[in-house]
Protein backbone atom coordinates (compact mmCIF):
# COMPACT_ATOMS: atom_id res chain seq x y z
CA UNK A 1 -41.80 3.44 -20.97
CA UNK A 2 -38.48 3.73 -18.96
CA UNK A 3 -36.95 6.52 -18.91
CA UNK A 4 -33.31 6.56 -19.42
CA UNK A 5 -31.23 9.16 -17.45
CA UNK A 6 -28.22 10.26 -19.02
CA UNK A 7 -26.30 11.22 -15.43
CA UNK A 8 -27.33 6.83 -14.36
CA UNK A 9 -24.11 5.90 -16.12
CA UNK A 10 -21.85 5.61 -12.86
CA UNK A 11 -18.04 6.01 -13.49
CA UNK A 12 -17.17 5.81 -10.06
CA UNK A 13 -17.47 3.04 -7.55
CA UNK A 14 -16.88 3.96 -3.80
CA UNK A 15 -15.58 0.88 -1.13
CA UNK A 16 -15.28 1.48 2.60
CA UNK A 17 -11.37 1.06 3.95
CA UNK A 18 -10.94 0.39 7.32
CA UNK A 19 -7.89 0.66 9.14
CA UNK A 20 -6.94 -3.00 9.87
CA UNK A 21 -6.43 -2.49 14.04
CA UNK A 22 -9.35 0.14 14.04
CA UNK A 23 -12.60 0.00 15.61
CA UNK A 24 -14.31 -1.11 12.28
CA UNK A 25 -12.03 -3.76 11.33
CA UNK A 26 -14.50 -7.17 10.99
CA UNK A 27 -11.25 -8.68 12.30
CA UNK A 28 -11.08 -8.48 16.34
CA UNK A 29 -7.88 -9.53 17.26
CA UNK A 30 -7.10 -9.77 20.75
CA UNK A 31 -4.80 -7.34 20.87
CA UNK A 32 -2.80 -4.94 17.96
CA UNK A 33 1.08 -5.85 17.06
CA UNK A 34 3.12 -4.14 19.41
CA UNK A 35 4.28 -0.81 17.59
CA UNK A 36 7.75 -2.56 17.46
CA UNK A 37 6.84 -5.51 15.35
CA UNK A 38 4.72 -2.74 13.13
CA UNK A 39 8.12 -1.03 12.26
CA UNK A 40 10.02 -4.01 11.98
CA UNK A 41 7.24 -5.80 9.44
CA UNK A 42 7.50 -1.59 7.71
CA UNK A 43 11.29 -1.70 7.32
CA UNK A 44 11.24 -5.47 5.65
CA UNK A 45 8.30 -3.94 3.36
CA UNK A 46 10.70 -0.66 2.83
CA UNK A 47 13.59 -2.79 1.91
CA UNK A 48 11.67 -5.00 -0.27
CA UNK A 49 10.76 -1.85 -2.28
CA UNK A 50 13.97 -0.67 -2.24
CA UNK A 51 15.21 -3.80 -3.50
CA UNK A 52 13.13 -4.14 -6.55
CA UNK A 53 13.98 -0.33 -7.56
CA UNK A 54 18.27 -1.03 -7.23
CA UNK A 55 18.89 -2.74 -10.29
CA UNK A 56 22.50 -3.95 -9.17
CA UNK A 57 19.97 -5.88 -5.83
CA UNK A 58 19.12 -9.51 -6.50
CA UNK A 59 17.51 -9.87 -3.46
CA UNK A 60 13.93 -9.95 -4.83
CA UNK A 61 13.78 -13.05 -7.30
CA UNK A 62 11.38 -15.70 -6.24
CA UNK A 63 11.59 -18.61 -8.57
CA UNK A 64 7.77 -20.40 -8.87
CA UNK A 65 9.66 -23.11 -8.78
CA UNK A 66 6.60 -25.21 -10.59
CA UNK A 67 7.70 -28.87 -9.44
CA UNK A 68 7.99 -27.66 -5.85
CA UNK A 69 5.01 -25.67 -6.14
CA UNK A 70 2.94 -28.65 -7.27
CA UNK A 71 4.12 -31.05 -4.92
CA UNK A 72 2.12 -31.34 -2.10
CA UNK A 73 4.81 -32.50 0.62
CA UNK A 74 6.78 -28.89 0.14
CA UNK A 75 4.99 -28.00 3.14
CA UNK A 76 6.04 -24.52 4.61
CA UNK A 77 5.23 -23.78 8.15
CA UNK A 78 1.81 -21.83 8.25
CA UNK A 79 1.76 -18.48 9.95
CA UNK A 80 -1.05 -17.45 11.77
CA UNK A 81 -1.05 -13.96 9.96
CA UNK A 82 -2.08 -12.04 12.96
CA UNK A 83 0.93 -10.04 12.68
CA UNK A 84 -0.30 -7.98 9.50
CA UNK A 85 1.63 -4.83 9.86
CA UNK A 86 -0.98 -1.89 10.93
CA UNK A 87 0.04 -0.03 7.69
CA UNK A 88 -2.01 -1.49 5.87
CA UNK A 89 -5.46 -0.57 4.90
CA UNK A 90 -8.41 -2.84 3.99
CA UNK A 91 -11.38 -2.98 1.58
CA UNK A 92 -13.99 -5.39 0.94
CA UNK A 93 -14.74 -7.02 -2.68
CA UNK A 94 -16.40 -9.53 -4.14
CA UNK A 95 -14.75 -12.35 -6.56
CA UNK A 96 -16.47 -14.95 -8.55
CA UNK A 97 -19.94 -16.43 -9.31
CA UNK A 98 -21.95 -16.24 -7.40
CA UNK A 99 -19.62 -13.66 -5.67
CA UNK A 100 -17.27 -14.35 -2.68
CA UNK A 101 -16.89 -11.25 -0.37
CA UNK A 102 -12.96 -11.03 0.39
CA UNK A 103 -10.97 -8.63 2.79
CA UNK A 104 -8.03 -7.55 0.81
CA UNK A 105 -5.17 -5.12 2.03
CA UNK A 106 -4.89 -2.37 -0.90
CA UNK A 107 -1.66 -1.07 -1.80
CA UNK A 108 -0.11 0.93 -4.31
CA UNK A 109 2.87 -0.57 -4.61
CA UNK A 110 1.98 -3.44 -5.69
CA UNK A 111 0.68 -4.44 -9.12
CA UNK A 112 -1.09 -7.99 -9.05
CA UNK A 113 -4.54 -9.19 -6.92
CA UNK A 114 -4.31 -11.82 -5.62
CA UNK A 115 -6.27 -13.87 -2.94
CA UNK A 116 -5.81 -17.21 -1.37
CA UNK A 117 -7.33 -20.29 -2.89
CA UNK A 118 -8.16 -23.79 -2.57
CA UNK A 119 -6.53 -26.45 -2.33
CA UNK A 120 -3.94 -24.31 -0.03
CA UNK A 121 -0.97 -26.91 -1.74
CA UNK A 122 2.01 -25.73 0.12
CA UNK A 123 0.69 -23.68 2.82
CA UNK A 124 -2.26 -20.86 3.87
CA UNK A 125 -2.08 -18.66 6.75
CA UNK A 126 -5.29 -18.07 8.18
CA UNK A 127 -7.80 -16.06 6.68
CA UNK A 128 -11.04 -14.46 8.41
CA UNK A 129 -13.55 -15.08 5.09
CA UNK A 130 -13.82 -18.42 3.97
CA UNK A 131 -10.91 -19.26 1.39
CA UNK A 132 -11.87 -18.82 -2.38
CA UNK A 133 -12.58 -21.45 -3.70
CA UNK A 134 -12.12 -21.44 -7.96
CA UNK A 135 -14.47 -24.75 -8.51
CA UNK A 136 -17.38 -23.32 -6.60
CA UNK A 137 -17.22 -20.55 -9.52
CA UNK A 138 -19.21 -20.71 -12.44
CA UNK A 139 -16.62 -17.78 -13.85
CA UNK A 140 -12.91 -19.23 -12.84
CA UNK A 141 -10.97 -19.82 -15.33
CA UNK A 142 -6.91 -20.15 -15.45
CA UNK A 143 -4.89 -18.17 -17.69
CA UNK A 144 -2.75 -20.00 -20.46
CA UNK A 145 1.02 -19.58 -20.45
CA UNK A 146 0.70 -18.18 -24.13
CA UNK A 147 -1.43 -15.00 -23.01
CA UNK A 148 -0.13 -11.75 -23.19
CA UNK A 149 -1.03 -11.81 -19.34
CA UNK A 150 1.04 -14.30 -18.39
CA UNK A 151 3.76 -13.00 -20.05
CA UNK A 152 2.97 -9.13 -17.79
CA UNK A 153 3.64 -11.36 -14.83
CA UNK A 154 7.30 -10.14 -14.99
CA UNK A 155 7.11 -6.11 -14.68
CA UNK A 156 3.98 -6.77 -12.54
CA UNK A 157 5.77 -9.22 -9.29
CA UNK A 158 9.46 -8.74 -10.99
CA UNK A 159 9.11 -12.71 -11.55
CA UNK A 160 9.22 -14.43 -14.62
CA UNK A 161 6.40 -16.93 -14.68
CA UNK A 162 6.38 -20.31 -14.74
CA UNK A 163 4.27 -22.78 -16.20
CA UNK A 164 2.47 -25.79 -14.92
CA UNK A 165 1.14 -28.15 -18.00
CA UNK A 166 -0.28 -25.26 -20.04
CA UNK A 167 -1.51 -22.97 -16.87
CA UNK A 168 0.18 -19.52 -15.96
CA UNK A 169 1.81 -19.87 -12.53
CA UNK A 170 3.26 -16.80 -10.85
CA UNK A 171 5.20 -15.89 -7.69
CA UNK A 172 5.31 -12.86 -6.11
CA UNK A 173 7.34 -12.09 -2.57
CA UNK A 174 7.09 -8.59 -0.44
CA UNK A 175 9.17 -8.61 2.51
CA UNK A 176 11.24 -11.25 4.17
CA UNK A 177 9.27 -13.87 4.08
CA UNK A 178 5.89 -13.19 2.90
CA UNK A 179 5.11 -14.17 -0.78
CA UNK A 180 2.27 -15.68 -2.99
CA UNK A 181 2.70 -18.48 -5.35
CA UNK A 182 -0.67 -20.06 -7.54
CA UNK A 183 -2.26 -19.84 -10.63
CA UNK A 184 -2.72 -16.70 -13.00
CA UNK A 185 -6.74 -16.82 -13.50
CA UNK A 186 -9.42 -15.08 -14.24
CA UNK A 187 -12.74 -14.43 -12.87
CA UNK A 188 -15.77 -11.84 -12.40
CA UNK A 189 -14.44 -8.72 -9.82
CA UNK A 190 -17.60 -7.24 -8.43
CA UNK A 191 -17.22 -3.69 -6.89
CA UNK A 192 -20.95 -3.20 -6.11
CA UNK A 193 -24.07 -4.28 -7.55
CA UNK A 194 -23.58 -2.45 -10.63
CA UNK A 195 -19.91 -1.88 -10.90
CA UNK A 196 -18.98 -5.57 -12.12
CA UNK A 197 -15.55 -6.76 -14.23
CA UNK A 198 -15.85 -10.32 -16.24
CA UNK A 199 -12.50 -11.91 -16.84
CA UNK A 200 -10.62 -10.06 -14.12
CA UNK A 201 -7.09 -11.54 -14.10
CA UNK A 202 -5.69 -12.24 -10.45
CA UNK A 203 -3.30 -14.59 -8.68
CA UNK A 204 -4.95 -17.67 -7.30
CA UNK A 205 -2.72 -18.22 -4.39
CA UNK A 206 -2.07 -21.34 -3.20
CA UNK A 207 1.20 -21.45 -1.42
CA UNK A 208 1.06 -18.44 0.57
CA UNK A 209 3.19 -17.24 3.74
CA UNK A 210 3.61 -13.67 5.86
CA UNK A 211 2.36 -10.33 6.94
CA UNK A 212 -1.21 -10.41 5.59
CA UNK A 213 -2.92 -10.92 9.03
CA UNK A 214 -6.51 -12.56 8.14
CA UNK A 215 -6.82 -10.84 5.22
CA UNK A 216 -7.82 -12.69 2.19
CA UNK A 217 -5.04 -11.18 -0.27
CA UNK A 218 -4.11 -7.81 -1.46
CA UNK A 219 -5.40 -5.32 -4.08
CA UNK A 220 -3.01 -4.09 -6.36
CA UNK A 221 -3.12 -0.59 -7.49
CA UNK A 222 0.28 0.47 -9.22
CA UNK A 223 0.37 1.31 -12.69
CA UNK A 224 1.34 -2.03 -14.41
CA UNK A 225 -0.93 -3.68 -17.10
CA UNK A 226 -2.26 -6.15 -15.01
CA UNK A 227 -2.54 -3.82 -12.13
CA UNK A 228 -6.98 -3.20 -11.17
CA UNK A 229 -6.35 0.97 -11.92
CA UNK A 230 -5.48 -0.09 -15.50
CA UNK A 231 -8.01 -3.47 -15.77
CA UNK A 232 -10.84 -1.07 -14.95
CA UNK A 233 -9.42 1.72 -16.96
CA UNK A 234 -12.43 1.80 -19.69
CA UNK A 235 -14.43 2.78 -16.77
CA UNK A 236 -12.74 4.51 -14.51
CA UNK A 237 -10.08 6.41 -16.48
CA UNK A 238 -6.88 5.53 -14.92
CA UNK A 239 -8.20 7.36 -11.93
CA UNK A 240 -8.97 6.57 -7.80
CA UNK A 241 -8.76 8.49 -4.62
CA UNK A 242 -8.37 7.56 -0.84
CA UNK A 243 -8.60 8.68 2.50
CA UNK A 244 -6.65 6.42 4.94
CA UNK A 245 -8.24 6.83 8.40
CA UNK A 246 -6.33 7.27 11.18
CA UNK A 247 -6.81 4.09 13.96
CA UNK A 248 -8.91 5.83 16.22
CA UNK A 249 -11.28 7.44 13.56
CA UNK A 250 -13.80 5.74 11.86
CA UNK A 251 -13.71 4.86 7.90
CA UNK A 252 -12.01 6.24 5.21
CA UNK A 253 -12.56 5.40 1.32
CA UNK A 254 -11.04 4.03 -1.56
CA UNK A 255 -13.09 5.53 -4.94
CA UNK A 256 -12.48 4.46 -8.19
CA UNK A 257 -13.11 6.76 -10.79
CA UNK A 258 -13.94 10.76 -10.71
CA UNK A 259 -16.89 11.25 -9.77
CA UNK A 260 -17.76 13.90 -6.97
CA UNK A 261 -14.01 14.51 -6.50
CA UNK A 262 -13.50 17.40 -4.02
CA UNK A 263 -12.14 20.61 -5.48
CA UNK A 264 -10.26 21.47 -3.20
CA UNK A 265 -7.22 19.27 -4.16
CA UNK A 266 -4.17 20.58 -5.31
CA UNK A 267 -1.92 18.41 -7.61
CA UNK A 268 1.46 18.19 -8.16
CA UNK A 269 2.93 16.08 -11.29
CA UNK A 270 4.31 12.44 -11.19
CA UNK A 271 8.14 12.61 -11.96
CA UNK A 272 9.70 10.09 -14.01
CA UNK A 273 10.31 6.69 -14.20
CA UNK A 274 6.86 6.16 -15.59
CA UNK A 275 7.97 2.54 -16.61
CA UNK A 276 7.59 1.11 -12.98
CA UNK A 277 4.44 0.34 -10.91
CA UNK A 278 5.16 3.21 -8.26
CA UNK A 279 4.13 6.36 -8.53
CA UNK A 280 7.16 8.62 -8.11
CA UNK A 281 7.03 12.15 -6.66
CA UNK A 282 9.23 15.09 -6.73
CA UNK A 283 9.77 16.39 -2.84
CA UNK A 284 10.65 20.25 -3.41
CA UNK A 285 11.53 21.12 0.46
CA UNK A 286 10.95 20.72 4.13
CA UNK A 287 9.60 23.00 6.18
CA UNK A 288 9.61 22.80 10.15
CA UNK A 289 7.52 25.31 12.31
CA UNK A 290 7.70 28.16 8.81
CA UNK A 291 11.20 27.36 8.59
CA UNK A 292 12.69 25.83 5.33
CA UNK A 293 15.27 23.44 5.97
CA UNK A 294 18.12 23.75 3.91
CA UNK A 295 18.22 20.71 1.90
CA UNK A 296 19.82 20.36 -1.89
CA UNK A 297 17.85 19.38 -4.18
CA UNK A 298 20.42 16.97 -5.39
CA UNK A 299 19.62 15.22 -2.24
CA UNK A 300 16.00 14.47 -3.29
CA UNK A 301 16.75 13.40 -6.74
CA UNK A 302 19.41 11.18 -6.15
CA UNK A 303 17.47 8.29 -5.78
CA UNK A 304 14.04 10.25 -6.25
CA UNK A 305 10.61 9.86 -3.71
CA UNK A 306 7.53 7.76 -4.22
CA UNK A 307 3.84 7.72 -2.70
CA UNK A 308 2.53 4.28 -0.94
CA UNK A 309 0.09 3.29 0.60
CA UNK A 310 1.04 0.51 2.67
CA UNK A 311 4.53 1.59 3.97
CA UNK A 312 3.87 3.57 7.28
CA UNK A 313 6.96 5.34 8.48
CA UNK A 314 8.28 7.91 5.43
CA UNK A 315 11.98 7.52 4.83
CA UNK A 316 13.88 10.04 3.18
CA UNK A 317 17.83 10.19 2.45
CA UNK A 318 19.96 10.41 5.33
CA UNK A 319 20.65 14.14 4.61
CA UNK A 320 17.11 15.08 4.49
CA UNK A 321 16.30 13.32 7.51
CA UNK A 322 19.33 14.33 9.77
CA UNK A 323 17.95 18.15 8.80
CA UNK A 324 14.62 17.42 9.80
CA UNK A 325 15.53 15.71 12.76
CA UNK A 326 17.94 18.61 14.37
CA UNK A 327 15.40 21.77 13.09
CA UNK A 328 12.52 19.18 15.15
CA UNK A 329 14.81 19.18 17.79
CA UNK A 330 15.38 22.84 17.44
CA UNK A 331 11.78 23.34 18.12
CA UNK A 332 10.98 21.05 20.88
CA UNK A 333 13.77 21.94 23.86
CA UNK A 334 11.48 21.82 26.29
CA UNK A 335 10.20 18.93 26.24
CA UNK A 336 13.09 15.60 27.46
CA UNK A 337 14.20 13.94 25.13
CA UNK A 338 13.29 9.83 25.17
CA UNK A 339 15.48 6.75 24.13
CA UNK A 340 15.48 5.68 20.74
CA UNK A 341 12.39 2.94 19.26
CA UNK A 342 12.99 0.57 17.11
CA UNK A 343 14.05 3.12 13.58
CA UNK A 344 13.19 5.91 15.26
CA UNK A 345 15.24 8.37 17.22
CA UNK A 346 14.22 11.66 17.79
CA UNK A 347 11.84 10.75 20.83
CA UNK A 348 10.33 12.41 23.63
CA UNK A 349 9.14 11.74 27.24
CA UNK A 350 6.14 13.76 27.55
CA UNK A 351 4.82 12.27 31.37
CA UNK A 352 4.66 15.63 33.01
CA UNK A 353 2.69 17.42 29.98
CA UNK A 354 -0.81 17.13 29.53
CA UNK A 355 -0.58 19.20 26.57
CA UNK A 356 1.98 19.68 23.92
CA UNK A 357 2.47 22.02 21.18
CA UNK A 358 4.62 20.53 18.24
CA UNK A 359 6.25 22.71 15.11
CA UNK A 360 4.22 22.29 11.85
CA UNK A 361 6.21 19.65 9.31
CA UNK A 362 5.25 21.20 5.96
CA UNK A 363 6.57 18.99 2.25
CA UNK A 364 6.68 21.28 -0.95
CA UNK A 365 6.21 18.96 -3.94
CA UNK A 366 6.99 19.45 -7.52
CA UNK A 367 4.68 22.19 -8.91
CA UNK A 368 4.82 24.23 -5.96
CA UNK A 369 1.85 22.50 -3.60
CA UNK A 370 2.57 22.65 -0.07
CA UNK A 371 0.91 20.07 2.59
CA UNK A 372 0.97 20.81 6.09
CA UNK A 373 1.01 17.04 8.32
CA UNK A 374 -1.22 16.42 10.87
CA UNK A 375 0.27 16.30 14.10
CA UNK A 376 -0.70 12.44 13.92
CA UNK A 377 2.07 12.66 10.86
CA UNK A 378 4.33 14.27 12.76
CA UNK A 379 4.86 12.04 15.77
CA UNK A 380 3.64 8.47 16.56
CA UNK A 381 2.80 7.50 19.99
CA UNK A 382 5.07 4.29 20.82
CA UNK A 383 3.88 4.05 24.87
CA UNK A 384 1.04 6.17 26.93
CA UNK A 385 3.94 8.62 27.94
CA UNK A 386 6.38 9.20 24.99
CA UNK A 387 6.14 10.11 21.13
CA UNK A 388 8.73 10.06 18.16
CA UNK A 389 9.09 11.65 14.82
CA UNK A 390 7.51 9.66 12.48
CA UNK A 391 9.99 9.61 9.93
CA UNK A 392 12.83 7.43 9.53
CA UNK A 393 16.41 8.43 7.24
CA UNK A 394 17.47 5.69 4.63
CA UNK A 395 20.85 3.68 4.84
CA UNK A 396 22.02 5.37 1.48
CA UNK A 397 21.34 8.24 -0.77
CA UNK A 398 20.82 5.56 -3.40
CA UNK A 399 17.91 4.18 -1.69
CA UNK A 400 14.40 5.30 -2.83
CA UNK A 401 12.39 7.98 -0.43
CA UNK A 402 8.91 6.87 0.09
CA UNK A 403 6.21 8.75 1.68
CA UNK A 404 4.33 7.06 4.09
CA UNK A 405 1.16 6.46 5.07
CA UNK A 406 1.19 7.59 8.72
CA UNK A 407 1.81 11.55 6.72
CA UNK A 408 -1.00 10.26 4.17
CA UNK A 409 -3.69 9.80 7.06
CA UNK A 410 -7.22 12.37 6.77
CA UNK A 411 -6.09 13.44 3.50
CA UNK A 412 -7.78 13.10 0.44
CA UNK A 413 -5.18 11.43 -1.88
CA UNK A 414 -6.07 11.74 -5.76
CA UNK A 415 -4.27 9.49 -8.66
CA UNK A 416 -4.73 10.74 -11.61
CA UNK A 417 -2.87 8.22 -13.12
CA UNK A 418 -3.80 8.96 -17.08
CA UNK A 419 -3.33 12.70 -16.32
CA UNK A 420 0.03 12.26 -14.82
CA UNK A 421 -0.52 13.78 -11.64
CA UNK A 422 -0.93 13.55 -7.61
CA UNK A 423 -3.52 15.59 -5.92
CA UNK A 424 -4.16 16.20 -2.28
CA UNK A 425 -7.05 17.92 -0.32
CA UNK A 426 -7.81 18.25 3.59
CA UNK A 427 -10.26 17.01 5.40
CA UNK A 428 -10.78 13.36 2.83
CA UNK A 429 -12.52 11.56 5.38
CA UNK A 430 -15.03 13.55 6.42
């Protein structure tokens, strides 16, 4: 007789995320993006963000157009995709049946999955796993403009959909020029061997252009309907953690679900705007080297602060980051100042130093929980002799703060997305 275990019932599921230019990345480019193209690829992302929070912006509306979309001479120039920005983070599912593994970048600011699929009708930029392919599944099936789905296709890309016939198309665009245009469908999403979603709705790409590099798609994990955090909410509970790896460490995770969550994480609540996909924070202070910088608070809540994953550099209003900048300054005299990179411009030429010793950046979020950076938040590295802070200030107070992954890196991140909360421990991806 078997017996049946009542701890066997897993509510977690646990993928491997690799940083995309690190040592474990399956995808061996030559060489990385220089860090230049990185920030410029990061400030398109940053404006496309900002863009879809400004209601008086316009910028972001990509019409499906569904008689251009069908036609197969609307050919757009293919890009070889090897210019994926290095903010992004990658983990490894499987999609159909029998199942397709498929790279996809993860990101939090983004609602809809998606992936590349054949016939590429407009364009495909090239992919390291073979393309999906929806007929060689015995699961596929499109979603009908009538659904209730097709219909969340507009708070989930900010598109209204289109249809083709009686099929769901959607559209969905990031930065300046990268986007994803196919079918709404639906398919089996297989975690692991025993973590498996029939009838998983994602975009069936198949006009498709940008910063992807050869990943297969992207994973969406904001809070939107059709997002996977609430698809897989009957078994996971709203709720996944991450540790991003730095490049030159190993692995870092992406877990679904509670589980074994450490204990060690402090949280601090989501602020409002609970009606969008990102998850909005409140930033308390700044601290540089023990000192609090003296910030209003009015200048955080202007336009307010979220989390993401996939933007690298953190931006924060121009006040903010003009305080942080001259107490960093403050702090560092000795060392020669550097010229300016790309956004950043408090930079240093550290040739004669074979050590360094840099002020601790400290945020204070809402609920009083304090996070020291890792000096790997603090500066980036832009040649084998000089380093700048790795923040960046906004145009406008109006413009959303985001923090960054860069600051995110060896921490434990925790969503508890049906709680309401943020959490973050040290030491995640050990």
């Amino acid at each position: 007789m078997m017996k049946h275990e009542s701890g066997s019932i897993k509510k977690q599921s646990t993928l491997q995320v690799v940083h995309r230019h690190g040592p474990c990345s399956q995808d061996k480019p030559t060489t990385a993006p220089p860090l230049s193209e990185i920030l410029a690829d990061d400030q398109s992302r940053v404006k496309s963000i900002q863009a879809r929070l400004n209601p008086t912006s316009n910028t972001n509306q990509l019409k499906p157009n569904k008689d251009k979309f069908i036609d197969r001479k609307a050919n757009l120039p293919a890009q070889s995709g090897s210019s994926l920005s290095s903010g992004n983070y990658i983990v490894s599912v499987g999609l159909g049946t029998p199942k397709k593994t498929l790279s996809l970048i993860f990101d939090t600011g983004s609602d809809l999955t998606w992936t590349q699929c054949q016939p590429c009708v407009g364009s495909c930029y090239q992919q390291r796993d073979p393309i999906f392919n929806p007929s060689s599944s015995t699961s596929y099936s499109n979603v009908s403009c009538s659904s209730s789905q097709c219909a969340q296709l507009s708070s989930a890309t900010g598109n209204d959909p289109q249809c083709s016939s009686t099929t769901c198309v959607y559209g969905i665009q990031y930065g300046d020029q990268s986007f994803s245009v196919g079918f709404l469908s639906k398919d089996t999403l297989s975690l692991s061997a025993t973590d498996v979603f029939p009838n998983f709705v994602f975009g069936c790409g198949q006009n498709n252009q940008g910063l992807f590099g050869k990943t297969a798609g992207l994973l969406g994990l904001g809070r939107d309907p059709l997002s996977i955090v609430s698809q897989t909410a009957r078994k996971y509970g709203k709720y996944f953690s991450y540790c991003l790896p730095s490049k030159s460490s190993s692995t870092g995770h992406l877990t679904l679900g509670k589980g074994g969550a450490s204990t060690n994480v402090k949280f601090t609540p989501f602020a409002s705007s609970q009606g969008t996909s990102f998850y909005f924070i409140k930033i308390i202070k700044i601290s540089v080297g023990g000192q609090d910088l003296l910030i209003s608070q009015t200048v955080f809540d202007t336009a307010g602060s979220i989390i993401d994953s996939g933007t690298v550099i953190t931006r924060l209003p121009p006040g903010a980051y003009s305080a942080l900048s001259t107490a960093f300054q403050q702090q560092m005299k000795k060392y020669p100042s550097a010229p300016a990179y790309s956004i950043l411009d408090t930079c240093y030429d550290f040739s004669n130093y074979t050590t360094i010793t840099i002020p601790t950046v400290s945020f204070t979020f809402g609920g009083n929980v304090k996070i020291d950076l890792e000096a790997t938040g603090t500066l980036v590295a832009v040649s084998s002799t000089q380093a700048c802070l790795a923040f960046a200030g906004n145009s406008d107070d109006t413009d959303v703060g985001i923090f960054g992954n860069i600051q995110q890196q060896k921490l434990e991140v925790v969503y508890d997305v049906a709680g309401g909360k943020l959490g973050f421990g040290a030491g995640g991806c050990n």
